[in-house]
PDB file of N, CA and C in Angstrom:
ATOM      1  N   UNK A   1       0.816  -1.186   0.000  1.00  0.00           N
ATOM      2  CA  UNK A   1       0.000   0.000   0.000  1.00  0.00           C
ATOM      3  C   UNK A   1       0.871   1.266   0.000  1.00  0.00           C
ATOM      4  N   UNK A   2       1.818   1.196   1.150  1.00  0.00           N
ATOM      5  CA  UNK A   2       2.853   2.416   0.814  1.00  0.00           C
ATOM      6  C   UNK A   2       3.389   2.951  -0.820  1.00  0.00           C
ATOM      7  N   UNK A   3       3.990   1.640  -1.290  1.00  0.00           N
ATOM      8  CA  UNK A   3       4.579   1.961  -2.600  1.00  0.00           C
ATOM      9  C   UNK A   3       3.390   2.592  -3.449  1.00  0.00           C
ATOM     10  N   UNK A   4       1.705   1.975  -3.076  1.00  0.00           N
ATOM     11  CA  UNK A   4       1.273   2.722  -3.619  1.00  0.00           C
ATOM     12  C   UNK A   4       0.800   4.345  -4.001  1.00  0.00           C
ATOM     13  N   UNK A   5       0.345   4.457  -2.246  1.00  0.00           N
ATOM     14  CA  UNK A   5       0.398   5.973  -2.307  1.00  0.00           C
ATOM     15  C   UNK A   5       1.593   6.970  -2.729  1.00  0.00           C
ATOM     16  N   UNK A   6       2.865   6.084  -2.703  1.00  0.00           N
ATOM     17  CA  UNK A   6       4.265   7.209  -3.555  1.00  0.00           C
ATOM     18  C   UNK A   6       4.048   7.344  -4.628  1.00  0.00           C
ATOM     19  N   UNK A   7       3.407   6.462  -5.413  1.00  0.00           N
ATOM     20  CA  UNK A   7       3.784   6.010  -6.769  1.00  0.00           C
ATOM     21  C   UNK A   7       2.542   7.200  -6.909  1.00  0.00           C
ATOM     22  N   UNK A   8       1.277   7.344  -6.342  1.00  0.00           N
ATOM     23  CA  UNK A   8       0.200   8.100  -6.805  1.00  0.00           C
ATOM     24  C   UNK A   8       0.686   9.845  -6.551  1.00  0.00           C
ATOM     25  N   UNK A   9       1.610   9.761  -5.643  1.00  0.00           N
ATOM     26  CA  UNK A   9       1.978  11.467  -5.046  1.00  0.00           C
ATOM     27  C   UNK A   9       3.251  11.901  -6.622  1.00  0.00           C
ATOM     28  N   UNK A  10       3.652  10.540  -6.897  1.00  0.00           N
ATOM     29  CA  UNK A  10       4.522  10.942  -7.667  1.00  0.00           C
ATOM     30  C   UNK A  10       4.156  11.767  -9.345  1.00  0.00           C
ATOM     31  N   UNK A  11       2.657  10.619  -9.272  1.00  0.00           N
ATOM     32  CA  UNK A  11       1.488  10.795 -10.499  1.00  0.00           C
ATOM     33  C   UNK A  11       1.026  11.987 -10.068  1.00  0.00           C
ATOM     34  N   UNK A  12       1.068  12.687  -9.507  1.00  0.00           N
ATOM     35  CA  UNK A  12       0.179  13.766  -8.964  1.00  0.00           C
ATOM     36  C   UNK A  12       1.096  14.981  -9.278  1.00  0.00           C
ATOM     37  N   UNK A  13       2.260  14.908  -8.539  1.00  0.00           N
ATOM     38  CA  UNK A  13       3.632  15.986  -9.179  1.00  0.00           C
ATOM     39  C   UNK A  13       3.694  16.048 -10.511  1.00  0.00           C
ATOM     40  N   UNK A  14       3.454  15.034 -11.098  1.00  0.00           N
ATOM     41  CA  UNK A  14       4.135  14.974 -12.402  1.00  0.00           C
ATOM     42  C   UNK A  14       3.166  15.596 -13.129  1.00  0.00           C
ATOM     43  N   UNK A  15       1.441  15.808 -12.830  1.00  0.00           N
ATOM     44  CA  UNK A  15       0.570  16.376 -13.623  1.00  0.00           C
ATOM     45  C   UNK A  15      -0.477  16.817 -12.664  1.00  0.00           C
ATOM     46  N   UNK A  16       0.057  17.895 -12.136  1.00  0.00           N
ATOM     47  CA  UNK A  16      -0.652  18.622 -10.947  1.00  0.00           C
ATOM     48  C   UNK A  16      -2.283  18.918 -11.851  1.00  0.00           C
ATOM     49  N   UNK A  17      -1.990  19.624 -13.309  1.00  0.00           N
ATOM     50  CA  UNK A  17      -3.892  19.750 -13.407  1.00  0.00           C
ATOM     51  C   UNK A  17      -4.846  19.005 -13.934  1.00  0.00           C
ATOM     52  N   UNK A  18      -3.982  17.766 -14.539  1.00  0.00           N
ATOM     53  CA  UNK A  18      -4.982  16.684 -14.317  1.00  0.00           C
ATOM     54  C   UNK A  18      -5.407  16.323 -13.200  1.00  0.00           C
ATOM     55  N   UNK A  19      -4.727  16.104 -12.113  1.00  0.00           N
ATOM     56  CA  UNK A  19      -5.315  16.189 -10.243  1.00  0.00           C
ATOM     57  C   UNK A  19      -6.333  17.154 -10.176  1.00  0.00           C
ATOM     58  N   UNK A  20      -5.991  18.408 -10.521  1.00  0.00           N
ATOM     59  CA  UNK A  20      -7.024  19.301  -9.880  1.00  0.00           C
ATOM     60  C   UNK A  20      -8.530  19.064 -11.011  1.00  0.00           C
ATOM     61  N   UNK A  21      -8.429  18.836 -11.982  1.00  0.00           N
ATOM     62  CA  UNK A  21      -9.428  18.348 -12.564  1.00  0.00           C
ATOM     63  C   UNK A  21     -10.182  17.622 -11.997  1.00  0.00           C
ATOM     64  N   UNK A  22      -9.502  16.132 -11.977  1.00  0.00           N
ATOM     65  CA  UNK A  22     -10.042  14.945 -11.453  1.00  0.00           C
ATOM     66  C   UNK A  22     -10.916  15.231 -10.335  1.00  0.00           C
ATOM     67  N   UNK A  23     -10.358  15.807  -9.553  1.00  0.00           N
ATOM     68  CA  UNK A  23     -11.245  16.305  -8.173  1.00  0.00           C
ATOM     69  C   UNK A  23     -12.010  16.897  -8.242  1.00  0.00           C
ATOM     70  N   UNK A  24     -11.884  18.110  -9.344  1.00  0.00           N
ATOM     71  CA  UNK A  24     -13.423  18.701  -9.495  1.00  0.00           C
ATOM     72  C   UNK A  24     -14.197  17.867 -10.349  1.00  0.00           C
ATOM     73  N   UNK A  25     -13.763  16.984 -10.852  1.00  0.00           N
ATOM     74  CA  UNK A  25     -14.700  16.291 -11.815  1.00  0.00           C
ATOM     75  C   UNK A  25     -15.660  15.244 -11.658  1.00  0.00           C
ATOM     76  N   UNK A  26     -15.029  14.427 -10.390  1.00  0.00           N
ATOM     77  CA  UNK A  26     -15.493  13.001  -9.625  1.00  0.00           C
ATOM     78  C   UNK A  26     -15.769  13.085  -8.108  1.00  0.00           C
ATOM     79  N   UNK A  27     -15.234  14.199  -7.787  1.00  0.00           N
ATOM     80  CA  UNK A  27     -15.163  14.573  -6.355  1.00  0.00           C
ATOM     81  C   UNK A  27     -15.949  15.616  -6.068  1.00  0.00           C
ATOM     82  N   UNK A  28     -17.361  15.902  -4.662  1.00  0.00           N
ATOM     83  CA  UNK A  28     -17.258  16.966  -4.378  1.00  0.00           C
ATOM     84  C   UNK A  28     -16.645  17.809  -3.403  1.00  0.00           C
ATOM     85  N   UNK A  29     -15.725  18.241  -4.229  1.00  0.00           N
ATOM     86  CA  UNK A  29     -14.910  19.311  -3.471  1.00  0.00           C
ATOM     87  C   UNK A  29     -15.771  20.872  -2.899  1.00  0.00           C
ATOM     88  N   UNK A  30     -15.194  21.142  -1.989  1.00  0.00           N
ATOM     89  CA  UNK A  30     -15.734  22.348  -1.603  1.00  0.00           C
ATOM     90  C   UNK A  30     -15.046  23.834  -1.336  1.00  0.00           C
ATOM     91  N   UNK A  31     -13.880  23.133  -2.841  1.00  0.00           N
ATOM     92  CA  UNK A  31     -12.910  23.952  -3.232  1.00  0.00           C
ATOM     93  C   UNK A  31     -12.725  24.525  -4.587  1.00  0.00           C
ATOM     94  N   UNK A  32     -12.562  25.505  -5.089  1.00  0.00           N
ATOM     95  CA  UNK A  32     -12.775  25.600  -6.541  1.00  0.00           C
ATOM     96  C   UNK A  32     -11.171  25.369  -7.003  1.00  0.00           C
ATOM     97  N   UNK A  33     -11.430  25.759  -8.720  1.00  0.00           N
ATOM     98  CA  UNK A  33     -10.467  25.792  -9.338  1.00  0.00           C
ATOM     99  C   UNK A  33      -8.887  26.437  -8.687  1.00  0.00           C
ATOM    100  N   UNK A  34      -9.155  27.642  -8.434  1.00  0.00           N
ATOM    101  CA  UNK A  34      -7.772  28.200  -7.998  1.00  0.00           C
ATOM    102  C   UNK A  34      -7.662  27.908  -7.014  1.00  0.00           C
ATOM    103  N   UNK A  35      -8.356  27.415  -5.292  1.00  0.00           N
ATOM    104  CA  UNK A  35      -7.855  26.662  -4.228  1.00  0.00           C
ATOM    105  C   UNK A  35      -7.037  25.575  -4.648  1.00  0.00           C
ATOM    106  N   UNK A  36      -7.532  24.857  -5.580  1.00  0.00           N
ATOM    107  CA  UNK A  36      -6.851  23.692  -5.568  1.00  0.00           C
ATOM    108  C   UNK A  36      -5.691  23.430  -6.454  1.00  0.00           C
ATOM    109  N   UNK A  37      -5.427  24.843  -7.048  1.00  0.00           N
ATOM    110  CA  UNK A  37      -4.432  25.131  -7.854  1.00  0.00           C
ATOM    111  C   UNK A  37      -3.415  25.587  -7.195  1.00  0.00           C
ATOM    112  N   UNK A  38      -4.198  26.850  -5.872  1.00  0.00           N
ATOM    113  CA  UNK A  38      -2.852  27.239  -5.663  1.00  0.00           C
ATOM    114  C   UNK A  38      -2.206  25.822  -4.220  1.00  0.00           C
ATOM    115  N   UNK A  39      -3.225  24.829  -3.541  1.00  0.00           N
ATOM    116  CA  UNK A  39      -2.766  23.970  -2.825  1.00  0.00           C
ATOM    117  C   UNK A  39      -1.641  22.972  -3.702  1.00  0.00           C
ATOM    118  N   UNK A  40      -1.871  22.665  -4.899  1.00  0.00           N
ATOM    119  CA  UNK A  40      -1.056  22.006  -5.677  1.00  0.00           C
ATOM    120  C   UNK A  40       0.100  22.656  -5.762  1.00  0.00           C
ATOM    121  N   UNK A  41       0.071  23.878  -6.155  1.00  0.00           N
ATOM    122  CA  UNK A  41       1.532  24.588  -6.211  1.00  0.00           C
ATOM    123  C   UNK A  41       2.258  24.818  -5.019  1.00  0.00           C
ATOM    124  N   UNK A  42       1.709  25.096  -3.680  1.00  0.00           N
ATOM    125  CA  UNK A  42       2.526  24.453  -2.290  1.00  0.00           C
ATOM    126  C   UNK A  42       2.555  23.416  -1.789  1.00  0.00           C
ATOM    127  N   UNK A  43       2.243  22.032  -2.269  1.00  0.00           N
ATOM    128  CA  UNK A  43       2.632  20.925  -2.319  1.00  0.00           C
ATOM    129  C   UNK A  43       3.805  20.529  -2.929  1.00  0.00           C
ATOM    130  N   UNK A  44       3.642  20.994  -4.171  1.00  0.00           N
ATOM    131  CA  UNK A  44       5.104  20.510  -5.295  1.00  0.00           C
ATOM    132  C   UNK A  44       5.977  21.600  -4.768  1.00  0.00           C
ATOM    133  N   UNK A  45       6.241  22.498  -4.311  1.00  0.00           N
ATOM    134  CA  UNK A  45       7.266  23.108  -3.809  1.00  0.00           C
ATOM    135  C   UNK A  45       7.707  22.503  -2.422  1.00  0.00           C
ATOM    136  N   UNK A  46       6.513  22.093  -1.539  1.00  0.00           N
ATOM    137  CA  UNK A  46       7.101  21.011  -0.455  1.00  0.00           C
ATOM    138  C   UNK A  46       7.797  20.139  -0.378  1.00  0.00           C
ATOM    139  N   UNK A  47       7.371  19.526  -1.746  1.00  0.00           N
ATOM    140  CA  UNK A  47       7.988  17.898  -2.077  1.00  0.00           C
ATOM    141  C   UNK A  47       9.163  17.992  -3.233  1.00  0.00           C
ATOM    142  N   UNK A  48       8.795  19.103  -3.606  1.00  0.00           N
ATOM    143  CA  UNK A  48      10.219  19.118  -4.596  1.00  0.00           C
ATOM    144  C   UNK A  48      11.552  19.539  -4.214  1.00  0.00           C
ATOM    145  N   UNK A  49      11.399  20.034  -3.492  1.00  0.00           N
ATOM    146  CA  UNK A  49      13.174  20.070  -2.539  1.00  0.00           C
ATOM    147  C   UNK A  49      14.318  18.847  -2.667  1.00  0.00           C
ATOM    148  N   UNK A  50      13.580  17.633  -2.779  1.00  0.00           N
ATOM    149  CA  UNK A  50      14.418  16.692  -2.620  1.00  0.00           C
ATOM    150  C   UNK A  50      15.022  16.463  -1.771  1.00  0.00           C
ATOM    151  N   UNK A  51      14.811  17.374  -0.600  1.00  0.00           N
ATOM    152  CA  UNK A  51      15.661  17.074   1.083  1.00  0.00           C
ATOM    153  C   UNK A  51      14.981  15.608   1.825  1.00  0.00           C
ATOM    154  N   UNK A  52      13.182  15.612   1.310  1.00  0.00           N
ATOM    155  CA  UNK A  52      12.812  14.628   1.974  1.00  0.00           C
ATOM    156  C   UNK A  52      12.191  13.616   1.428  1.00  0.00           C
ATOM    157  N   UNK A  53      11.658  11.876   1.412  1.00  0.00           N
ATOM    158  CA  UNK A  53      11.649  11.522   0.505  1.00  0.00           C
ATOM    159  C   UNK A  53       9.885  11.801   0.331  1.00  0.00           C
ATOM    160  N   UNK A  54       9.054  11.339  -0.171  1.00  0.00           N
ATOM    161  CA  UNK A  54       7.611  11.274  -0.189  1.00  0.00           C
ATOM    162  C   UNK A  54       7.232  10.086   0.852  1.00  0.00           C
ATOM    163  N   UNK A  55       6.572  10.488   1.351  1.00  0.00           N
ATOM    164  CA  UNK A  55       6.272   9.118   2.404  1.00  0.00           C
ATOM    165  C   UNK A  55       6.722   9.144   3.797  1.00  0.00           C
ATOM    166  N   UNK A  56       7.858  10.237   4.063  1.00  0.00           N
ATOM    167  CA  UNK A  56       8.620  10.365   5.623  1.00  0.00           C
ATOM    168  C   UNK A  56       7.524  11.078   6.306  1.00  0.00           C
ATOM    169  N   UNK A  57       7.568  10.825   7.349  1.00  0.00           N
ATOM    170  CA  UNK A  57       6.841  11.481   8.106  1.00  0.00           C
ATOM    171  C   UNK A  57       7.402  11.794   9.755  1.00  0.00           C
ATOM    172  N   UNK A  58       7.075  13.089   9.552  1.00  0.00           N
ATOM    173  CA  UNK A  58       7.606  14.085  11.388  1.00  0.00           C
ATOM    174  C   UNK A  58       6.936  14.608  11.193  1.00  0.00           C
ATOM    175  N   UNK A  59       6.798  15.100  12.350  1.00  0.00           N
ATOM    176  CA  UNK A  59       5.967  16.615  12.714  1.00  0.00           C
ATOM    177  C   UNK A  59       6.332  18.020  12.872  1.00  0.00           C
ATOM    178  N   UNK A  60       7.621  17.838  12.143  1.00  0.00           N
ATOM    179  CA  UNK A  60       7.859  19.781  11.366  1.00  0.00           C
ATOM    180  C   UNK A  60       7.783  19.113  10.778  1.00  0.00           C
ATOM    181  N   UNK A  61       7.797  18.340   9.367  1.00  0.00           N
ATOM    182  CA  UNK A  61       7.195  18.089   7.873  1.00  0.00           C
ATOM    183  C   UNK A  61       5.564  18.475   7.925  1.00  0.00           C
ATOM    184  N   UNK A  62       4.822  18.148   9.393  1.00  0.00           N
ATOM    185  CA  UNK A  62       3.777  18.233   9.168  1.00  0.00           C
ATOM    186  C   UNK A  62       3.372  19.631   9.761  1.00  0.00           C
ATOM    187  N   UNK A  63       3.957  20.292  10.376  1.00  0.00           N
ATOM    188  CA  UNK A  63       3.879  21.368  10.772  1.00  0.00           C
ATOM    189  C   UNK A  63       4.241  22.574  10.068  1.00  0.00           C
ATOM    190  N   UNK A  64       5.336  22.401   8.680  1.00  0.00           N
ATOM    191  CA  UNK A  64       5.262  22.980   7.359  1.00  0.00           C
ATOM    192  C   UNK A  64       4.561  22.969   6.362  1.00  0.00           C
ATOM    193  N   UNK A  65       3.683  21.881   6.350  1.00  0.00           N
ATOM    194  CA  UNK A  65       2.442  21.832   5.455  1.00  0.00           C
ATOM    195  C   UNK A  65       1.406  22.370   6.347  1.00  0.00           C
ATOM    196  N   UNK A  66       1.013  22.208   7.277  1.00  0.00           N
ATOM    197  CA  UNK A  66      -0.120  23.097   8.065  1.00  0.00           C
ATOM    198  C   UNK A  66       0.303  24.629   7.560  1.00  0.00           C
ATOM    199  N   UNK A  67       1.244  25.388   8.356  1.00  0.00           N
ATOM    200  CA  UNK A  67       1.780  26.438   7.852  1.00  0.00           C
ATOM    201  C   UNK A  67       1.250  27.374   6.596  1.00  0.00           C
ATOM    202  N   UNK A  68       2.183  26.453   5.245  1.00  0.00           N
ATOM    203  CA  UNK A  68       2.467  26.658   4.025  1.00  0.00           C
ATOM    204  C   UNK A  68       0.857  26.542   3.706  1.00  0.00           C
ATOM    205  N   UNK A  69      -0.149  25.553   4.165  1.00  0.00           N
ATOM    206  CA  UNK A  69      -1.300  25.397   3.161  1.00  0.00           C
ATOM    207  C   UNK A  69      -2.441  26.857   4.261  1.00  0.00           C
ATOM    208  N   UNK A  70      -2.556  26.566   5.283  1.00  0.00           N
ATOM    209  CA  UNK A  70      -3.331  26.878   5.805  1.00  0.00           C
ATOM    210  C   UNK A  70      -2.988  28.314   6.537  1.00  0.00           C
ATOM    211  N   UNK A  71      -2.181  29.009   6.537  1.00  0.00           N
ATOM    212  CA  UNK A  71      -2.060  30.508   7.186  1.00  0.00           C
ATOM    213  C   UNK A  71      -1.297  31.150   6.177  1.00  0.00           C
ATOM    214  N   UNK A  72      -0.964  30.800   5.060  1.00  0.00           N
ATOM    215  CA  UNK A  72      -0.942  31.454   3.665  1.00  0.00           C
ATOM    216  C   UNK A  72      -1.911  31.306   2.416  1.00  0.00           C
ATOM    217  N   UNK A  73      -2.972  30.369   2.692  1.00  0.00           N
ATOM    218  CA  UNK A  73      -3.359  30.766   1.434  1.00  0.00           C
ATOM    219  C   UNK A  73      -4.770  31.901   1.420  1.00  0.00           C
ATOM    220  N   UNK A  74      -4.787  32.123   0.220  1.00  0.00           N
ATOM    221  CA  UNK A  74      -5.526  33.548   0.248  1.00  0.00           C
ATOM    222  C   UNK A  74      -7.441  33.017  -0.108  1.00  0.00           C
ATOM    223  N   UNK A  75      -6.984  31.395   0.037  1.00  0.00           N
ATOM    224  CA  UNK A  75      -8.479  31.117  -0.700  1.00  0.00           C
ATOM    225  C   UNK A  75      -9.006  30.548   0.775  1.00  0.00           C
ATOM    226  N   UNK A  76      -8.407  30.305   2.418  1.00  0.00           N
ATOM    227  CA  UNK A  76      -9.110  30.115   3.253  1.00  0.00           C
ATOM    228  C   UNK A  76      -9.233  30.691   4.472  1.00  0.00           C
ATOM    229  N   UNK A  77     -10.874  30.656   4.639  1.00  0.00           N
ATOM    230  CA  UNK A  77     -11.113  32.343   5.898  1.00  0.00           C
ATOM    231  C   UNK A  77     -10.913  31.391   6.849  1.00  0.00           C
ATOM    232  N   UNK A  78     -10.385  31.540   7.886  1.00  0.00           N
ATOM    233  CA  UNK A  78      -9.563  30.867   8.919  1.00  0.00           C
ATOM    234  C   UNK A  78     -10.578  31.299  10.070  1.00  0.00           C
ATOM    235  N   UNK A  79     -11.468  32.534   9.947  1.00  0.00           N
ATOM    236  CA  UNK A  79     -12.134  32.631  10.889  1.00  0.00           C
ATOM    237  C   UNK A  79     -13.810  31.575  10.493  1.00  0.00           C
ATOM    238  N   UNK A  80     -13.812  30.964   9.637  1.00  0.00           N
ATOM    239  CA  UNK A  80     -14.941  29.853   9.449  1.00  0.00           C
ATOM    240  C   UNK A  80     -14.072  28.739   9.340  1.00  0.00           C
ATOM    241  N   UNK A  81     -13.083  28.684   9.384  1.00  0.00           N
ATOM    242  CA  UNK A  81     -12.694  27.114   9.453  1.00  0.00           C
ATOM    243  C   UNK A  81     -11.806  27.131  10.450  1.00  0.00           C
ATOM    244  N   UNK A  82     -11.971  26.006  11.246  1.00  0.00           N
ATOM    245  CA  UNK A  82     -11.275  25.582  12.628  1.00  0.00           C
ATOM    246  C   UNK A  82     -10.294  24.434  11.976  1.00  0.00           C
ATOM    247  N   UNK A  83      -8.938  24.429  12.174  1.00  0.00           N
ATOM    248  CA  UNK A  83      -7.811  23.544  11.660  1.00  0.00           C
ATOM    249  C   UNK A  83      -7.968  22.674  12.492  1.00  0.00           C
ATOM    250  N   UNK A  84      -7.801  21.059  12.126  1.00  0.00           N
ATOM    251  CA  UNK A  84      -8.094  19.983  13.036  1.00  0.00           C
ATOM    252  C   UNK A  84      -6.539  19.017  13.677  1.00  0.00           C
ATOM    253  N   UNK A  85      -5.484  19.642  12.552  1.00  0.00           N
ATOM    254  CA  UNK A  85      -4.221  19.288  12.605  1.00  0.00           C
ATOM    255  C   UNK A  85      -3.425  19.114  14.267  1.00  0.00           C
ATOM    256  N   UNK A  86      -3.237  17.829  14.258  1.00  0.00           N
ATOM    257  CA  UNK A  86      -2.855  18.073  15.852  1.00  0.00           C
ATOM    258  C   UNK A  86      -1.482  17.236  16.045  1.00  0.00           C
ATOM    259  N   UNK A  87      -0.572  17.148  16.797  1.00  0.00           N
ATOM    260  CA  UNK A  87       0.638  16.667  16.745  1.00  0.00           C
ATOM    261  C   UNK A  87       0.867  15.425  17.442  1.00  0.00           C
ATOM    262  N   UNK A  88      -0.023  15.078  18.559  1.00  0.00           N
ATOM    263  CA  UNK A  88       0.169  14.323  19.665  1.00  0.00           C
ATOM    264  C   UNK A  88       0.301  13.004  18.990  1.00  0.00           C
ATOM    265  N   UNK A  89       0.121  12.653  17.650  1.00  0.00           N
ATOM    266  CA  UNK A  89       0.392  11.388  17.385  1.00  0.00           C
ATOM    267  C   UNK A  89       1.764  11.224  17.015  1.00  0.00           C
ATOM    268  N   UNK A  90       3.007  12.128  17.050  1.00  0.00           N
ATOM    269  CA  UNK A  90       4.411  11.607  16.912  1.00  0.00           C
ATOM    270  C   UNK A  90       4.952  11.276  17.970  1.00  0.00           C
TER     271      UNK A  90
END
């Protein structure tokens, strides 16, 4: 199952707007086009560093994606959404 979800994050980098398609297409998202455009574009800058591999997991990796997705982007009001992200599981 692991190898699978890499192999799908890797499919996902490699053609970020077929992803964002797919999701609006089969999925209901409750995100539009440019949320999920600009979440794709701070993902592949997360993962494209090459410092870490896809699949590692800590909690500053996960505490840089909280960050990066959720108190920068310009598409979510933070005062209607409560972040559920919590650490106590490392």
């Amino acid at each position: 199952m692991r190898k699978a979800l890499i192999q799908g994050w890797q499919y996902a980098l490699k053609y970020p707007d077929e992803i964002v398609s797919l999701i609006l297409d089969k999925y209901q998202s409750n995100k539009d086009l440019m949320a999920l455009g600009f979440e794709s574009q701070v993902i592949t800058q997360l993962l494209a560093n090459d410092v870490v591999d896809i699949g590692f997991m800590s909690v500053n990796r996960w505490r840089q994606i909280d960050d990066a997705l959720a108190h920068r982007s310009p598409y979510l009001d933070l005062e209607q959404t409560q972040l559920l992200l919590t650490f106590d599981i490392f």
